[in-house]
N, C-alpha and C. Protein backbone atom coordinates (compact mmCIF):
# COMPACT_ATOMS: atom_id res chain seq x y z
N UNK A 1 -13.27 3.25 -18.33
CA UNK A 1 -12.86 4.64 -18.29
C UNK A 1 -12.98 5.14 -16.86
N UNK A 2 -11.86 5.83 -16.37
CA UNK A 2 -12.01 6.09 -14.86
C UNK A 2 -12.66 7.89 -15.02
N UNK A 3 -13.11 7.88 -13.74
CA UNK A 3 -13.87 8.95 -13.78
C UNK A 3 -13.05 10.46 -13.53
N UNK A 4 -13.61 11.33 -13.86
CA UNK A 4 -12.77 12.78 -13.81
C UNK A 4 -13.30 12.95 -12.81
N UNK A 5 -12.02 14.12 -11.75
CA UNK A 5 -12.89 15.13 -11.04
C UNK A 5 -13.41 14.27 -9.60
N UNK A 6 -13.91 14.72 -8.60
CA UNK A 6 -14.00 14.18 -7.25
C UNK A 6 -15.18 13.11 -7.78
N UNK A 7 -14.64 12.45 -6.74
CA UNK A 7 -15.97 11.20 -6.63
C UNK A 7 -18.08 11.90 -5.93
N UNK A 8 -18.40 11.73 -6.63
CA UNK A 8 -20.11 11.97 -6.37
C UNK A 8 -20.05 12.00 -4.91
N UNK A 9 -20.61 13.09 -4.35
CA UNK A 9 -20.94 12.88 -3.23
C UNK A 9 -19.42 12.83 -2.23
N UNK A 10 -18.75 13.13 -2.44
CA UNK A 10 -17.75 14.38 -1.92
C UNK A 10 -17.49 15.22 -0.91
N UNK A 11 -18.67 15.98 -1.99
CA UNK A 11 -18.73 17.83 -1.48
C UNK A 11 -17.44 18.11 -2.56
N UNK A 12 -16.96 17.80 -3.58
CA UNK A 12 -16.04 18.01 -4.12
C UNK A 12 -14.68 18.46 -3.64
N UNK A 13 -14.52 17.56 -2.30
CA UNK A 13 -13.02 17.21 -1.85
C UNK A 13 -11.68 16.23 -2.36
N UNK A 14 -12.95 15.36 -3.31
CA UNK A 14 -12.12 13.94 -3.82
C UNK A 14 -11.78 13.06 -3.12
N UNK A 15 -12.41 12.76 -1.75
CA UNK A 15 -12.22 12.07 -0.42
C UNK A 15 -13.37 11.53 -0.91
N UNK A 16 -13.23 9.93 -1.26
CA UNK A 16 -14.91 8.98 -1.15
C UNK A 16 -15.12 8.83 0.13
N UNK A 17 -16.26 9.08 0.38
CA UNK A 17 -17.31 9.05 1.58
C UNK A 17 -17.75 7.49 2.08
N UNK A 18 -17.93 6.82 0.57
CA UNK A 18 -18.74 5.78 0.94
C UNK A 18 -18.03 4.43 0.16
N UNK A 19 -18.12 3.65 0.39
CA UNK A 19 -17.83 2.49 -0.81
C UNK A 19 -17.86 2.58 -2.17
N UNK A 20 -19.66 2.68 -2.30
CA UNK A 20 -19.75 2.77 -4.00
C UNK A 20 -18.99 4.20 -4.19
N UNK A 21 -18.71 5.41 -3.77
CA UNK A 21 -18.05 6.14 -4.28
C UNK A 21 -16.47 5.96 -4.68
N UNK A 22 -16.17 4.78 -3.82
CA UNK A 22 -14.24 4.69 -3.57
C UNK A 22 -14.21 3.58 -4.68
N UNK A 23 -15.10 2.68 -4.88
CA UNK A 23 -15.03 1.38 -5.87
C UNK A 23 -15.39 2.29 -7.35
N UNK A 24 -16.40 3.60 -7.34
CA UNK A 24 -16.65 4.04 -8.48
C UNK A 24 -15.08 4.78 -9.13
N UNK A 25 -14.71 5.26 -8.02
CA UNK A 25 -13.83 6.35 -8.57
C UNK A 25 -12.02 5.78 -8.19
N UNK A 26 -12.02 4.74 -8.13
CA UNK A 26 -10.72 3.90 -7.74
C UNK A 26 -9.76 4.14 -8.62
N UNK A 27 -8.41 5.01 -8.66
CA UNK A 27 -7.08 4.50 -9.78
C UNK A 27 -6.30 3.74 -8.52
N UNK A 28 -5.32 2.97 -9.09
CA UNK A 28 -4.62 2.50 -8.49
C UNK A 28 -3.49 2.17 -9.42
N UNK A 29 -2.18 2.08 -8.66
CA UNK A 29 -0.72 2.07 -9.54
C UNK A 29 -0.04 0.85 -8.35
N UNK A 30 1.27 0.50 -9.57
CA UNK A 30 2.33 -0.15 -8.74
C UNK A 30 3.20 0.91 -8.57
N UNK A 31 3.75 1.21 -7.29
CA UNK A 31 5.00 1.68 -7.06
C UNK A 31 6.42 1.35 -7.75
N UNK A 32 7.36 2.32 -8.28
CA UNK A 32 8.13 1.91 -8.96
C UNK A 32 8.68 1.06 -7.75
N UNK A 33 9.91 0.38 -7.90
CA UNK A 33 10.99 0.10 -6.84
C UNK A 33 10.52 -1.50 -6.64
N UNK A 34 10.98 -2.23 -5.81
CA UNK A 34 10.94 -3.53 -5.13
C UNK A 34 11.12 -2.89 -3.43
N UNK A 35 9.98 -4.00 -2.77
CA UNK A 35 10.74 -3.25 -1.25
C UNK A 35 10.75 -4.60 -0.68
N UNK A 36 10.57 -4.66 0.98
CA UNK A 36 11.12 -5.42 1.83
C UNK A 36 10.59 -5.43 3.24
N UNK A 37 9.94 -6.82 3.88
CA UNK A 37 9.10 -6.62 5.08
C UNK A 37 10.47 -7.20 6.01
N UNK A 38 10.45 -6.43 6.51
CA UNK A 38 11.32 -7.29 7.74
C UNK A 38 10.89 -7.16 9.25
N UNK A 39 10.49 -8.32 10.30
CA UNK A 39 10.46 -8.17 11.49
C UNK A 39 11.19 -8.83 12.85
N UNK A 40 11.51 -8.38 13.52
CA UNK A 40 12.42 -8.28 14.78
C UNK A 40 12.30 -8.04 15.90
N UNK A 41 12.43 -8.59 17.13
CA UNK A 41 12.15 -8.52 18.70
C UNK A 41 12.58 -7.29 19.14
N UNK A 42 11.82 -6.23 19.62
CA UNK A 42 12.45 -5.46 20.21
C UNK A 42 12.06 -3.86 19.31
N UNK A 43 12.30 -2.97 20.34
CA UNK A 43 12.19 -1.77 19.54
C UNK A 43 13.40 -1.60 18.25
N UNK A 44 12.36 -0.41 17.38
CA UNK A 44 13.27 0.36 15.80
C UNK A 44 14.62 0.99 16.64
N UNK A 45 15.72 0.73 16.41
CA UNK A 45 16.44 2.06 16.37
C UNK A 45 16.52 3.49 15.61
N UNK A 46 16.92 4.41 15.66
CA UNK A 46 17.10 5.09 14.86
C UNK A 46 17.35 5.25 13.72
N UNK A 47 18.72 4.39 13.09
CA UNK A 47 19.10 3.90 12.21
C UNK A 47 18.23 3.30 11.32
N UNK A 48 17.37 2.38 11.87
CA UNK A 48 16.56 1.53 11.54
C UNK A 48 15.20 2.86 11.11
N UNK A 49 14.80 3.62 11.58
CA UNK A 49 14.09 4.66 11.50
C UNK A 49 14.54 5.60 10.29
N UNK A 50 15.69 5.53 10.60
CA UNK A 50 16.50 6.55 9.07
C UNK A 50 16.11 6.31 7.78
N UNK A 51 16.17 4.39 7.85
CA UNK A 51 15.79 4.00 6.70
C UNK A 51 14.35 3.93 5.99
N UNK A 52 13.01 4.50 6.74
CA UNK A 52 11.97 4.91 6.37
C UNK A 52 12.40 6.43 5.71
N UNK A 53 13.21 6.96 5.86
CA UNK A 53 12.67 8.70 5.48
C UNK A 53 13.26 8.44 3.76
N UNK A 54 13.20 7.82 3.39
CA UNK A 54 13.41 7.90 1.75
C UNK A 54 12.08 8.51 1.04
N UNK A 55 12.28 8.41 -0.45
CA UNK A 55 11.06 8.90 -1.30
C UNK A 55 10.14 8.39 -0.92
N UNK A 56 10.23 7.07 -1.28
CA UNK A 56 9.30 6.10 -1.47
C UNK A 56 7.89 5.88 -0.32
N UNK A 57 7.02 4.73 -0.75
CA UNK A 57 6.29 4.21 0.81
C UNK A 57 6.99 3.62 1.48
N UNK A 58 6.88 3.68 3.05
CA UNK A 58 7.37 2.95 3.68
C UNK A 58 6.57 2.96 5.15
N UNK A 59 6.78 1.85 6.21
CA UNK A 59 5.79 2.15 7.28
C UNK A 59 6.70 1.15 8.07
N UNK A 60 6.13 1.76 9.66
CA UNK A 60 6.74 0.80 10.90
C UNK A 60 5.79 0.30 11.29
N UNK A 61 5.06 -0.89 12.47
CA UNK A 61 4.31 -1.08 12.96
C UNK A 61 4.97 -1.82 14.30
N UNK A 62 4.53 -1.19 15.65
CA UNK A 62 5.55 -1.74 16.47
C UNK A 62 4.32 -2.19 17.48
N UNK A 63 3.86 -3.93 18.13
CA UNK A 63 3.21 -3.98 18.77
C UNK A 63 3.58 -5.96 19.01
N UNK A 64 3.12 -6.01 19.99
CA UNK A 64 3.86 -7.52 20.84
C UNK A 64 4.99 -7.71 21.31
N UNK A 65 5.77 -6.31 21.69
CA UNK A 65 7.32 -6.76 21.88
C UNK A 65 7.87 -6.52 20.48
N UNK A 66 7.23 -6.98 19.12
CA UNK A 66 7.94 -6.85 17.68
C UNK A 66 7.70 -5.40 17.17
N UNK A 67 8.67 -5.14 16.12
CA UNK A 67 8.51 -4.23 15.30
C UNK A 67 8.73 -4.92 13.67
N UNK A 68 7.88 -4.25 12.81
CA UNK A 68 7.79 -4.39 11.67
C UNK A 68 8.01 -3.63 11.19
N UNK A 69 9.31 -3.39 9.88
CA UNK A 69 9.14 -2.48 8.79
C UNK A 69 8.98 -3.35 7.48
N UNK A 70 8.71 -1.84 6.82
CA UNK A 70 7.82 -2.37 5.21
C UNK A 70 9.02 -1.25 4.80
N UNK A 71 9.68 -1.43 3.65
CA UNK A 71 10.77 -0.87 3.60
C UNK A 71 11.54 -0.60 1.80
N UNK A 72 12.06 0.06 1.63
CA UNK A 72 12.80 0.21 0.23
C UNK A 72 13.91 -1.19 0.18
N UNK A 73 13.73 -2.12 -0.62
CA UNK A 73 14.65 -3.49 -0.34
C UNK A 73 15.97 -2.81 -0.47
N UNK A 74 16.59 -1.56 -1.03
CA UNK A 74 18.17 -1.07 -0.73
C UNK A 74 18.16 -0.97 0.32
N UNK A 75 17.71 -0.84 1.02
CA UNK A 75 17.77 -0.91 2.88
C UNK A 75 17.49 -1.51 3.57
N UNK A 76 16.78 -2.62 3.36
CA UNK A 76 17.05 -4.13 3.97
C UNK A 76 18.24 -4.66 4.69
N UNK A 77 19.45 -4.63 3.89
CA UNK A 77 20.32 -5.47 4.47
C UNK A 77 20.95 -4.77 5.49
N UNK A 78 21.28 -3.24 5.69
CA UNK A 78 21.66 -2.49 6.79
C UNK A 78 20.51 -2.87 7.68
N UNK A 79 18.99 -2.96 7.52
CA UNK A 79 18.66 -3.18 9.01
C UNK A 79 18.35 -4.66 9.56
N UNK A 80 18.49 -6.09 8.15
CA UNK A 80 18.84 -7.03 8.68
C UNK A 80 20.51 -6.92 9.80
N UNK A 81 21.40 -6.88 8.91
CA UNK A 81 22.35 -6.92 9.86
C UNK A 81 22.14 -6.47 11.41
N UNK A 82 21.50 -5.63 11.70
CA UNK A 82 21.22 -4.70 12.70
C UNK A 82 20.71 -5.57 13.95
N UNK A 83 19.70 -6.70 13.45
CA UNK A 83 18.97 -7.63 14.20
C UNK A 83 19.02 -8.82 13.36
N UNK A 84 20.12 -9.60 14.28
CA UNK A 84 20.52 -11.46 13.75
C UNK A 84 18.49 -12.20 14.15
N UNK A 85 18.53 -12.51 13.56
CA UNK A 85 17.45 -13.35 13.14
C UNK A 85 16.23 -12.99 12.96
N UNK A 86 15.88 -11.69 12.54
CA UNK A 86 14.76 -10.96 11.70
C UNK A 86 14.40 -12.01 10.48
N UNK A 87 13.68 -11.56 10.40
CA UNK A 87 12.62 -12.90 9.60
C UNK A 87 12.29 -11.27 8.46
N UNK A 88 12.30 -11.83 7.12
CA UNK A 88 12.56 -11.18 6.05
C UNK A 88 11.42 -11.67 4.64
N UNK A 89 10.92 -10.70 4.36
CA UNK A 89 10.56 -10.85 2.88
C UNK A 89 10.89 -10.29 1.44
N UNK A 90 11.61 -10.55 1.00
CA UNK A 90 11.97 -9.87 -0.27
C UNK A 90 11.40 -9.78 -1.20
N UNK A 91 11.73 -9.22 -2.39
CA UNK A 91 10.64 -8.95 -3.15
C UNK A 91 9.50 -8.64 -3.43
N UNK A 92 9.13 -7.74 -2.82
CA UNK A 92 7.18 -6.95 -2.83
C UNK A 92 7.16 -5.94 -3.64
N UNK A 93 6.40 -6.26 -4.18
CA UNK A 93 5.50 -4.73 -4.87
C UNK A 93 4.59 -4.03 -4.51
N UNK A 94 4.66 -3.30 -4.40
CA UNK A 94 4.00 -1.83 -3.69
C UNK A 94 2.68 -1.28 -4.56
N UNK A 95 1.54 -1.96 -3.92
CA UNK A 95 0.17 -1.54 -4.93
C UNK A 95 -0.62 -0.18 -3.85
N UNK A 96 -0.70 0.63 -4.89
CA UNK A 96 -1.33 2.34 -3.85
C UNK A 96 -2.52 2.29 -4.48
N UNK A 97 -3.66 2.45 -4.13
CA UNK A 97 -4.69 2.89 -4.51
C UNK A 97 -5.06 4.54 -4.36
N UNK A 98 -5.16 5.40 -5.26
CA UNK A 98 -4.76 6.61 -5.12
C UNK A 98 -6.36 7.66 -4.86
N UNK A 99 -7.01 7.20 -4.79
CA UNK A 99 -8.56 7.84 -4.40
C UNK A 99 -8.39 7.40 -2.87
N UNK A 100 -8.26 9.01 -2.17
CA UNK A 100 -8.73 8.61 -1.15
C UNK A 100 -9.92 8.77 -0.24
N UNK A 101 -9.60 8.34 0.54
CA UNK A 101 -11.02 7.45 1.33
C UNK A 101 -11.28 7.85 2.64
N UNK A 102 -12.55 8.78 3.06
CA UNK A 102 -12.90 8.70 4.46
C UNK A 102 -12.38 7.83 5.17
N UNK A 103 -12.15 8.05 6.54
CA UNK A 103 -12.31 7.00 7.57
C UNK A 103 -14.04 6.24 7.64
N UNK A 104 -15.55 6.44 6.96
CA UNK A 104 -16.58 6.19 7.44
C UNK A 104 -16.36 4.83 6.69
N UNK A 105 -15.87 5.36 5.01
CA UNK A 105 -15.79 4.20 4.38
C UNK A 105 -15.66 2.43 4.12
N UNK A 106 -16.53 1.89 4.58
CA UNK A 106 -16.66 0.63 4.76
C UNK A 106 -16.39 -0.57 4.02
N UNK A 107 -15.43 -1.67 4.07
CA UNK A 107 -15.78 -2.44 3.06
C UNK A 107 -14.91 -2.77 2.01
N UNK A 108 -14.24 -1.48 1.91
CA UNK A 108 -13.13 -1.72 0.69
C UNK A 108 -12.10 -2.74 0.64
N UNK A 109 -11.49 -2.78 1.53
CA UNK A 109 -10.17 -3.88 1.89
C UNK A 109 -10.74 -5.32 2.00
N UNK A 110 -11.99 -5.44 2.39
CA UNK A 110 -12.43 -7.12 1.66
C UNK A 110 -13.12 -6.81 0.86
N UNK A 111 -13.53 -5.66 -0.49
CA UNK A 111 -13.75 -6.14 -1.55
C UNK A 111 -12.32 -6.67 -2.31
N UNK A 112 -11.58 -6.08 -2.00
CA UNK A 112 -10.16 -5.57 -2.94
C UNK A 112 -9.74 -7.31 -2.55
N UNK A 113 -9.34 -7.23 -1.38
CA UNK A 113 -8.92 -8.57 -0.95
C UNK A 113 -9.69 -10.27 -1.33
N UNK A 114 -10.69 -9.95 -1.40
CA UNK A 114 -11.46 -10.86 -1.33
C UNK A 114 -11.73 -11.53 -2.50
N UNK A 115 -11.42 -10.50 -3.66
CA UNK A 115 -11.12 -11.20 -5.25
C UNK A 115 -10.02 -11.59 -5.43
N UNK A 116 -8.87 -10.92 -4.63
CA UNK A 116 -7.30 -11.27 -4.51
C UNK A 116 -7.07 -12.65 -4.10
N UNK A 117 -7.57 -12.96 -3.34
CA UNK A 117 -7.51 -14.16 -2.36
C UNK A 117 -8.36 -15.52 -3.11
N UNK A 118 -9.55 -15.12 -4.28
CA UNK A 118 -10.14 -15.44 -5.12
C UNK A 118 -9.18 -16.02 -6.04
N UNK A 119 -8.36 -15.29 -6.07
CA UNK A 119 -7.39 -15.50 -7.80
C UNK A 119 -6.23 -16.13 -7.19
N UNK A 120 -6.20 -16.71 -5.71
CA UNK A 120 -4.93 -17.47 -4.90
C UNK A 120 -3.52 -16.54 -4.94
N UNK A 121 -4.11 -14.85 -4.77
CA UNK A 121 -2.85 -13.94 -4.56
C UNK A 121 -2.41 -13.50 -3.34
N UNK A 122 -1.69 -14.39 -2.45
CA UNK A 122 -1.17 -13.91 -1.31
C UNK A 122 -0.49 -12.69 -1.33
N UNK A 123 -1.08 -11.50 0.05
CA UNK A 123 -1.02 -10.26 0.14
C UNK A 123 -0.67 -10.04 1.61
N UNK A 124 -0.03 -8.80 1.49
CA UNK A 124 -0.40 -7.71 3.12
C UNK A 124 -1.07 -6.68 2.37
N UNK A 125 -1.40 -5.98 3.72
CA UNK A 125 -2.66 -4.65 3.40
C UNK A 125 -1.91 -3.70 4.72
N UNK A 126 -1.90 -2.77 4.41
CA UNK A 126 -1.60 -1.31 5.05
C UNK A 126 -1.96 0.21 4.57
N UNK A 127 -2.36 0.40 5.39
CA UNK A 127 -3.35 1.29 5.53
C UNK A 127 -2.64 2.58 5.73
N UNK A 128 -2.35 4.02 4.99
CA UNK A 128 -2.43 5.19 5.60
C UNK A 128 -3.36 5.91 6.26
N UNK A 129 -3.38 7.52 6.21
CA UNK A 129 -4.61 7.87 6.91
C UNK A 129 -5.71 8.13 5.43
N UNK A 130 -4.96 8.76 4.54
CA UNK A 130 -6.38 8.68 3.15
C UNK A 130 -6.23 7.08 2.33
N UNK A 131 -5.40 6.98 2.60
CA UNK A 131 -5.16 5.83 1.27
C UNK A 131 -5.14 4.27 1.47
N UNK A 132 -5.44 3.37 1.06
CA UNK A 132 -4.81 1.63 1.60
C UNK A 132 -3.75 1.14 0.20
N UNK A 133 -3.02 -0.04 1.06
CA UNK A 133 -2.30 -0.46 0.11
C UNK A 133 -2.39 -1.40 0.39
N UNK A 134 -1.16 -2.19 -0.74
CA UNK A 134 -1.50 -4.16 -0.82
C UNK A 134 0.25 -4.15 -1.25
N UNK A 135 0.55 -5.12 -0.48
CA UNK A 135 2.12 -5.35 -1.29
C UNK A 135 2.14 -7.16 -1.66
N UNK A 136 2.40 -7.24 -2.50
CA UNK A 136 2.33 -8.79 -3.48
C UNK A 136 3.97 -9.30 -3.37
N UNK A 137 4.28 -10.50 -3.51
CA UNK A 137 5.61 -10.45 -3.75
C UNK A 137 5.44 -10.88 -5.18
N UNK A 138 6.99 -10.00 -5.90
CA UNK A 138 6.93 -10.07 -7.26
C UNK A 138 6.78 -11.50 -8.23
N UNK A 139 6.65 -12.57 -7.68
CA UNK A 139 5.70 -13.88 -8.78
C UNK A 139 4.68 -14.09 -8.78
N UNK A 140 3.81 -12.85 -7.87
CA UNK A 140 2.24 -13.09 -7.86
C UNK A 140 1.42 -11.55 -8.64
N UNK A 141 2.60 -10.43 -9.22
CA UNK A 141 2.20 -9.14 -9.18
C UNK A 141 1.35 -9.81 -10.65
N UNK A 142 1.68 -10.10 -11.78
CA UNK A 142 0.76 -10.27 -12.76
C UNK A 142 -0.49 -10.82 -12.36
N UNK A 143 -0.08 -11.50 -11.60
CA UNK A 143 -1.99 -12.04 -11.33
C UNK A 143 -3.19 -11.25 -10.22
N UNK A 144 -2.19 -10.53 -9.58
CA UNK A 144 -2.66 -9.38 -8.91
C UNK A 144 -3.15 -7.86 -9.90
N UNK A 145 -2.18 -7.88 -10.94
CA UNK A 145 -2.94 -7.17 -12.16
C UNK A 145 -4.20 -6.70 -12.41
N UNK A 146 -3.94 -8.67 -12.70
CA UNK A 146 -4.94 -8.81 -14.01
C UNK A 146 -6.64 -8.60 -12.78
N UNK A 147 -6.67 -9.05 -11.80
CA UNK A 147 -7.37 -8.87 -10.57
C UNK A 147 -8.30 -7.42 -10.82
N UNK A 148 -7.06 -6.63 -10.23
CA UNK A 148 -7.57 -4.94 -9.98
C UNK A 148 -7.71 -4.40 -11.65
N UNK A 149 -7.53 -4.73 -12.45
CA UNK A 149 -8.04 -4.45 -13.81
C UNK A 149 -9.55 -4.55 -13.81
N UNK A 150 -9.54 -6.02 -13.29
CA UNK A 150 -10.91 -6.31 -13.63
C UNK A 150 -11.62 -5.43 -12.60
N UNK A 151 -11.39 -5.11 -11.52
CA UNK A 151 -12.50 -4.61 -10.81
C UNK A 151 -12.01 -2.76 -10.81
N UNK A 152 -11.06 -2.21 -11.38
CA UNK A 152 -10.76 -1.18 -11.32
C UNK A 152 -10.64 -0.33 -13.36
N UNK A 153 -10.05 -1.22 -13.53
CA UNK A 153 -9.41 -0.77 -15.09
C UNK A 153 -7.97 -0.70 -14.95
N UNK A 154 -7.15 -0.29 -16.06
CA UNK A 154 -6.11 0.02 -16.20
C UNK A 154 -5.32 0.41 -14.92
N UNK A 155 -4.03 -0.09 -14.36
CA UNK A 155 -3.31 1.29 -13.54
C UNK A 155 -2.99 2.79 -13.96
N UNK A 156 -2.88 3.54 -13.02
CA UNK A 156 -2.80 4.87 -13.44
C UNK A 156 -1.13 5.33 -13.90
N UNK A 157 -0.92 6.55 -14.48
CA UNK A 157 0.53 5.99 -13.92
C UNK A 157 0.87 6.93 -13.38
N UNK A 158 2.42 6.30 -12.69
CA UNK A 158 2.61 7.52 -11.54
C UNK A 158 2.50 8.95 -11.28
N UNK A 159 2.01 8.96 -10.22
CA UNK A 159 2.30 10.48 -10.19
C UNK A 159 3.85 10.83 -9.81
N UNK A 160 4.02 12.21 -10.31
CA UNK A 160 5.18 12.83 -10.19
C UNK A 160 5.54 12.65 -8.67
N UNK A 161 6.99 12.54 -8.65
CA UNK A 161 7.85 12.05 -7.15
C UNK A 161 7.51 13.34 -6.09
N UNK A 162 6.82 13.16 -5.01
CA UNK A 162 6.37 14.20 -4.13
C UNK A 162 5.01 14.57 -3.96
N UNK A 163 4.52 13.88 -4.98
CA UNK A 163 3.14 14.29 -5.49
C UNK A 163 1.99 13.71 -4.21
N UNK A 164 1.56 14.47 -3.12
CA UNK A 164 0.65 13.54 -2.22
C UNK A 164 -0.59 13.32 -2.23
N UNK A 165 -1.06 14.39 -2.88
CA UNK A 165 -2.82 14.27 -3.49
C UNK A 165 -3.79 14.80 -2.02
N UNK A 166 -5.57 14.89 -1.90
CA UNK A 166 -5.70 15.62 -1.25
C UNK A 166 -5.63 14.40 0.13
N UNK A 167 -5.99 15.13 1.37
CA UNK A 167 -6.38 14.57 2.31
C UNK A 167 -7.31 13.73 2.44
N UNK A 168 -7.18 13.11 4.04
CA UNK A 168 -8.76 11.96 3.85
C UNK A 168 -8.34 11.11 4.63
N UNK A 169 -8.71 9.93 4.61
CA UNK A 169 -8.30 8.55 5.26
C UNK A 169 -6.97 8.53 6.03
């Protein structure tokens, strides 16, 4: 049974402070959709930038000369084309953990990971400022499941489209 109401020790912001508060009070969901990692030499264009502003999650990470997007897979192939020999992943599922989390918070991303990696579920991890995520590609999402069940319970289910929840991390 997941817990009501901010996590203990708070201050009743709903921002976990600490570990045992973020592991006590953890929901976590799959994102509807399928998305898409793609990376490429050289700076985002714009275009390439356009295709983050959808509903959904999405993120850039630009560092070595490369840029990385994490992306809605309908928009994949406009920004493969864009850059001949981008190196591509298809099929990911989008895992949000929706309690969010101080920056003090320690620990979480190798507990989460570290049973993942346990159960032979190859992952990425990305991080907002309240929240972390995990994207699976879709022949590993059941066993990634059954994983965060065990150490979480049930997924939650979505929140309504827009819905951002409070601040934090």
């Amino acid at each position: 049974m997941q817990p009501q109401g901010p996590p203990p020790g708070s201050g009743g912001s709903g921002i976990a402070a600490s570990l045992a508060e973020a592991l006590a009070g953890m929901a976590w969901e799959v994102e509807p959709g399928r998305f898409a990692l793609v990376g490429f030499q050289g700076p985002p264009g714009p275009d390439d930038l356009a295709a983050l502003r959808g509903a959904g999650p999405a993120q850039a990470v630009r560092e070595g000369g490369e840029t990385t997007l994490l992306l809605d897979a309908a928009d994949l192939e406009a920004v493969a084309a864009r850059h001949p020999g981008a190196r591509v992943e298809r099929d990911l599922r989008w895992i949000r953990f929706r309690t969010a989390m101080g920056w003090e918070v320690t620990g979480f991303l190798a507990h989460v990971t570290g049973a993942l990696a346990a159960a032979g579920v190859p992952l990425g991890a990305v991080c907002g400022f309240s929240r972390d995520h995990l994207f699976v590609a879709e022949p590993h999402l059941a066993r990634a499941r059954g994983v965060l069940e065990g150490l979480f319970g049930p997924a939650a289910a979505a929140p309504p489209e827009g819905a951002g929840g409070p601040p934090g991390r």
